[in-house]
Protein backbone atom coordinates (compact mmCIF):
# COMPACT_ATOMS: atom_id res chain seq x y z
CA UNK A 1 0.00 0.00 0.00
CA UNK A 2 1.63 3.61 -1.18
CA UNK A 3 1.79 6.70 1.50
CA UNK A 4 -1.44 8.25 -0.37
CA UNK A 5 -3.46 4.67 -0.92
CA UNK A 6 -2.70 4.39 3.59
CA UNK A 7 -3.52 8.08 4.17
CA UNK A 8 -6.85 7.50 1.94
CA UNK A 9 -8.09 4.80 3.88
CA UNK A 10 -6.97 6.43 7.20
CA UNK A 11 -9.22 9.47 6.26
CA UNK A 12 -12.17 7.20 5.38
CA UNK A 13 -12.25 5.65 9.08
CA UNK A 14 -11.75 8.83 10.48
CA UNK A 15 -14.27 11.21 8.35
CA UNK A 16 -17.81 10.21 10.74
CA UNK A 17 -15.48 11.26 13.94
CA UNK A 18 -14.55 14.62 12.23
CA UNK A 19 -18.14 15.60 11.00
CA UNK A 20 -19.02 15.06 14.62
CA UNK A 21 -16.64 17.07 15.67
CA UNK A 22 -17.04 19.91 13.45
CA UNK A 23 -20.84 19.99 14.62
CA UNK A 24 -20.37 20.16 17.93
CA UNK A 25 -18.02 23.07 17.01
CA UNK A 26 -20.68 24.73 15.53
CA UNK A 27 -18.74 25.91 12.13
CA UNK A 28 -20.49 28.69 10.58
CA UNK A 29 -19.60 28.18 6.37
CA UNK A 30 -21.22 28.39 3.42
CA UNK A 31 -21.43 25.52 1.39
CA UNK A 32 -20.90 24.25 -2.27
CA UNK A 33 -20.77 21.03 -4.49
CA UNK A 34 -19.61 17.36 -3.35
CA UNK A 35 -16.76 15.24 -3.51
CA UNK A 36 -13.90 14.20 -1.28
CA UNK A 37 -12.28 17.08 -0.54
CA UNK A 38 -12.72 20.46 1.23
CA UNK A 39 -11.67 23.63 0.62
CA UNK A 40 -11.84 26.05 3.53
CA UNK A 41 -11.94 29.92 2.90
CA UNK A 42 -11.22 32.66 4.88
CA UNK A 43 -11.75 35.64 1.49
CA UNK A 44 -9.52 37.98 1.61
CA UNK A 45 -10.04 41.38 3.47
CA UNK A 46 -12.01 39.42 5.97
CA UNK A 47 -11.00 38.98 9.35
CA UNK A 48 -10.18 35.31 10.33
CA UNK A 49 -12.19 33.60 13.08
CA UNK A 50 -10.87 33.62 16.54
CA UNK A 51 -12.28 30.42 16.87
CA UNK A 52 -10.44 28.92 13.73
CA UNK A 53 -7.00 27.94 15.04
CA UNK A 54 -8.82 25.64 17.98
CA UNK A 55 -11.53 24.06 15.27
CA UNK A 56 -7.92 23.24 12.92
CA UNK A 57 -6.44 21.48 15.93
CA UNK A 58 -9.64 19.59 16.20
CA UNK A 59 -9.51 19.05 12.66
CA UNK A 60 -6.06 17.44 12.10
CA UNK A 61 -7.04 15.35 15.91
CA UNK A 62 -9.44 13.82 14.19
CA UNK A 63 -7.95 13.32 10.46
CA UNK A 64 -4.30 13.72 10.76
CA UNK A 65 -2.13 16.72 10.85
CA UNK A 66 -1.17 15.17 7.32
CA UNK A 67 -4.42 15.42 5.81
CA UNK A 68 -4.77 19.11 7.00
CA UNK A 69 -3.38 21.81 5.47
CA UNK A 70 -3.69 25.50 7.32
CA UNK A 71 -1.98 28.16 5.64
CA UNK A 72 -2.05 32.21 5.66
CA UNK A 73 -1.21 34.15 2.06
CA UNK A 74 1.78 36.68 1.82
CA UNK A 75 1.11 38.20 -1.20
CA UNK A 76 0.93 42.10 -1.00
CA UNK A 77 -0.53 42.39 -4.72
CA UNK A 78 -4.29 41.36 -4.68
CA UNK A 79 -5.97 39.23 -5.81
CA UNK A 80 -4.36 36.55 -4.03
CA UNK A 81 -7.66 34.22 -3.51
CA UNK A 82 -7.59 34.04 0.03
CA UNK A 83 -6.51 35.22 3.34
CA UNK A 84 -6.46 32.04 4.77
CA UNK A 85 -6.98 28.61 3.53
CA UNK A 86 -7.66 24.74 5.05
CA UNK A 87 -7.83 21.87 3.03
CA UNK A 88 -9.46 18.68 4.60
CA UNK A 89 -8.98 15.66 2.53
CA UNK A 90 -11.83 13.01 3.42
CA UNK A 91 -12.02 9.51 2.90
CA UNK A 92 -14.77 9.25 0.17
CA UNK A 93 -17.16 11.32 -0.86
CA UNK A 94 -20.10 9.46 0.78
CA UNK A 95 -18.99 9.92 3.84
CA UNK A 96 -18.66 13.81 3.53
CA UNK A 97 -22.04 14.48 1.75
CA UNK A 98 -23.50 12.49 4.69
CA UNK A 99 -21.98 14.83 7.20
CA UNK A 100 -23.30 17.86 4.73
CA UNK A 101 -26.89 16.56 4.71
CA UNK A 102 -26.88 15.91 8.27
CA UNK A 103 -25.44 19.73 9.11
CA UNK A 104 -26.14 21.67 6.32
CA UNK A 105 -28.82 22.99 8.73
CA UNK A 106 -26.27 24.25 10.80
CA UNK A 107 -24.25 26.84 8.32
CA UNK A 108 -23.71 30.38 8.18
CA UNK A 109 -21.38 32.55 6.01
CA UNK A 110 -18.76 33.16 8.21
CA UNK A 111 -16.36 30.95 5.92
CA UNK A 112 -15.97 29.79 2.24
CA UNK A 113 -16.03 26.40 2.15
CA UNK A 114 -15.73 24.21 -1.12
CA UNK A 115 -15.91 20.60 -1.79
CA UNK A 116 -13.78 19.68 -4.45
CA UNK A 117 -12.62 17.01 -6.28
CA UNK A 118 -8.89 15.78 -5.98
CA UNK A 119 -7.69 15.66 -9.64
CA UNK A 120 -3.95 14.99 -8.60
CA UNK A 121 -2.26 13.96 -5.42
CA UNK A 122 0.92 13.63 -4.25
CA UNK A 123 3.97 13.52 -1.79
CA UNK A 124 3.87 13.07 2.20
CA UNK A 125 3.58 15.80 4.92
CA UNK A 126 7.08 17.33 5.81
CA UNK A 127 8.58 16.41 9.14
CA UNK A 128 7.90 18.02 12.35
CA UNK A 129 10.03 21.10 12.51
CA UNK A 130 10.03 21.90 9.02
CA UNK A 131 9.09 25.20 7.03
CA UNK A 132 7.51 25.20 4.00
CA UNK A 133 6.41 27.55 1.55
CA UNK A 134 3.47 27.09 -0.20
CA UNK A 135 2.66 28.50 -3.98
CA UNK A 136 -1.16 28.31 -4.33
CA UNK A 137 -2.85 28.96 -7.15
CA UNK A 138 -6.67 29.43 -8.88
CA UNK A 139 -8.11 28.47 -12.22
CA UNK A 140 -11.08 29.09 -14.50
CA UNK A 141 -11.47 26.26 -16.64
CA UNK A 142 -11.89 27.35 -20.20
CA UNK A 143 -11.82 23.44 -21.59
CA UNK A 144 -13.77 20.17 -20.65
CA UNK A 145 -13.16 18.57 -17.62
CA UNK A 146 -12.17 15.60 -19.51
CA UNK A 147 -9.57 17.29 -21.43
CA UNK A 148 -8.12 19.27 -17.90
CA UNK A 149 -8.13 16.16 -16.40
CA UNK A 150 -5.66 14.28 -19.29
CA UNK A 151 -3.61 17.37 -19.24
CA UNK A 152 -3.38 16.82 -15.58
CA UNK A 153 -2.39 13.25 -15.77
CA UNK A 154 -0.34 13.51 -19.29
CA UNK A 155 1.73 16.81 -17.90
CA UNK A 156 0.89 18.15 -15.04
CA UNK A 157 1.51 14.44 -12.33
CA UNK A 158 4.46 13.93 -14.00
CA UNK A 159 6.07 17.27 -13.82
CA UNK A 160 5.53 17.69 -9.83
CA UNK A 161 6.54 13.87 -9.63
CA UNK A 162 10.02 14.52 -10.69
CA UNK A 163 9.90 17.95 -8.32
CA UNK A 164 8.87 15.56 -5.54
CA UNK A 165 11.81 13.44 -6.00
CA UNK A 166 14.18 16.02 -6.53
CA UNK A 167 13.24 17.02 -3.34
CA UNK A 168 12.17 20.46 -4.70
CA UNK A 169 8.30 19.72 -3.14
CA UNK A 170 7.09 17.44 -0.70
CA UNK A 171 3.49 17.55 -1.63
CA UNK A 172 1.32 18.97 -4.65
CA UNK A 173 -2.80 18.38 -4.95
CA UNK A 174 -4.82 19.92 -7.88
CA UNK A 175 -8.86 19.99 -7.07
CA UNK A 176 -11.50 21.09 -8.84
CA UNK A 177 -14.59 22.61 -7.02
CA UNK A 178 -17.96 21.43 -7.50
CA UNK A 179 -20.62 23.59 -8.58
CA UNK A 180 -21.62 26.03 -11.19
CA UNK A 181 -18.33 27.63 -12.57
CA UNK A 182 -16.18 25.57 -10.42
CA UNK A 183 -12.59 26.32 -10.31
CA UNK A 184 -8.70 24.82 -10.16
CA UNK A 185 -6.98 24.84 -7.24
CA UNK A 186 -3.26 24.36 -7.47
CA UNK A 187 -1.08 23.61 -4.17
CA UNK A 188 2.07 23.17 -4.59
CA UNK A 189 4.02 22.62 -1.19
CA UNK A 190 7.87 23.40 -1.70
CA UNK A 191 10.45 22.23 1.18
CA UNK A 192 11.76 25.69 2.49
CA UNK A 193 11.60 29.43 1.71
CA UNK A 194 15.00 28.56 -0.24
CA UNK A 195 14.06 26.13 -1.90
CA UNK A 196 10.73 27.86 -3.74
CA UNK A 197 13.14 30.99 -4.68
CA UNK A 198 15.74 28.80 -6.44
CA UNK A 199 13.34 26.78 -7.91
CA UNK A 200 12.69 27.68 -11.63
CA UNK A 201 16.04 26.89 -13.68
CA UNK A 202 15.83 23.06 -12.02
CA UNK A 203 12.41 22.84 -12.54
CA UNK A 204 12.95 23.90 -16.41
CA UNK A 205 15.87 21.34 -16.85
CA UNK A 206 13.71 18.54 -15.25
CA UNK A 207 10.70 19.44 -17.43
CA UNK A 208 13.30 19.10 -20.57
CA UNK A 209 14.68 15.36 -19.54
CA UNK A 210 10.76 14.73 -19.30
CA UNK A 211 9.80 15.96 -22.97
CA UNK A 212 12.79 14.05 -24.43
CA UNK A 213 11.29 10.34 -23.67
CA UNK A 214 7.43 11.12 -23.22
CA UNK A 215 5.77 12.42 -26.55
CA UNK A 216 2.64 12.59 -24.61
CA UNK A 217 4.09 14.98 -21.75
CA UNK A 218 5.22 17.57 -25.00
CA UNK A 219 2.12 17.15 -26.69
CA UNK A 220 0.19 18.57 -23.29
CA UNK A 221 2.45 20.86 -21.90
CA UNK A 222 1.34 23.01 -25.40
CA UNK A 223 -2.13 22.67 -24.50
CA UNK A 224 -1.80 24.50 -21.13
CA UNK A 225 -3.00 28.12 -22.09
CA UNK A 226 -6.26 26.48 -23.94
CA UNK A 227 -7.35 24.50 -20.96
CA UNK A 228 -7.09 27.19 -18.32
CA UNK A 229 -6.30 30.67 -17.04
CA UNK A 230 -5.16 31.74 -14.17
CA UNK A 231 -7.60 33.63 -11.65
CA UNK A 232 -5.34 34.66 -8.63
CA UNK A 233 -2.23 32.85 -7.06
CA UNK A 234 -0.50 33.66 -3.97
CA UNK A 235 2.79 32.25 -1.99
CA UNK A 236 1.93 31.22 1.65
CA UNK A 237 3.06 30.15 4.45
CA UNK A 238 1.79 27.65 7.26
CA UNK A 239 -1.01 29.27 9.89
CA UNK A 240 -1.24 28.89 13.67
């Protein structure tokens, strides 16, 4: 069983406990779409919970501090998408539309929150200690789902694969939200500050050994600016 197969099945014993959790918490959100995945929004401009930071503990308790990411943008220039973000990955996507039907009732508009689907996953949580950087980025689709998706698995896996094992990230995950104009979310998770700024000229040669033995990889990486442009991105760091 792979890292992300393990932390799947973890999430899917340990999704009932969190939607308990979160109702005795009494989250106040606004809701949209289903899948497996959830996006958590504080918009930008908007003053972030004081209750958050307890209600993330709770969360990564209950699901893992690996399958919880909390993170605050730093990016002066706006629109950056968010002022802060969580992303809660579930175990399936029955067991998070049963929590939804059973709390929907409960819901205000204090947050942004998003199911999504997980297009892409990969990579393991960084070790106690550490300091990453995250690049986070949205989308507007301007293609088919089905032709994101095999530009996804043709180019985009692939690409952060090799940054994964060049030790350039440590995790990536593109989602797609549900819902009526439903958008790309991009988070890439790089190891250190240091790291992310040096970045770009290894990135390019690694994307070049790619193209050289995978025809397919070429043939999507030219299809990029057709499928999708980019709404907002933003480089963050981890919340608390």
């Amino acid at each position: 069983m792979t890292s992300t197969t393990f932390a799947r099945a973890r999430k899917l014993m340990t999704a009932t406990a969190l939607a308990t959790a979160l109702f005795a918490m009494g989250l106040g959100t606004a809701w949209a779409g289903q899948g497996e995945d959830l996006i958590v929004v504080v918009p930008e401009n908007t003053a972030r919970p004081v209750s958050l930071p307890a209600r993330v503990a709770e969360w990564r308790r209950v699901l893992g501090a690996e399958n919880v990411v909390w993170v605050d943008s730093v990016k002066r220039e706006k629109p950056s998408g968010f002022g802060s973000m969580a992303v809660l990955n579930f175990g399936s996507e029955a067991e998070l539309m049963s929590w939804k039907q059973a709390n929907a009732g409960s819901l205000a508009a204090q947050l942004q929150v998003t199911v999504a689907d997980a297009l892409t996953e990969g990579g393991v949580a960084p070790a106690t200690g550490s300091e990453p950087v995250y690049k986070i980025s949205y989308y507007t689709l301007t293609s088919p789902r089905e032709d994101f998706q095999a530009w996804v698995d043709g180019y985009l896996t692939k690409y952060l694969d090799m940054q994964l094992k060049s030790k350039i990230l440590t995790r990536y995950g593109m989602y797609l939200e549900h819902g009526t104009g439903g958008r790309a979310l991009l988070v890439l998770e790089y190891t250190d500050a240091k790291t992310e700024q040096e970045a770009e000229p290894i990135k390019a040669k690694l994307s070049e050994d790619i193209a050289r033995v995978d025809q397919e990889y070429t043939r999507q990486s030219e299809l990029k600016e057709s499928l999708r442009t980019t709404q907002s991105w933003t480089l963050a760091v981890p919340s608390h």
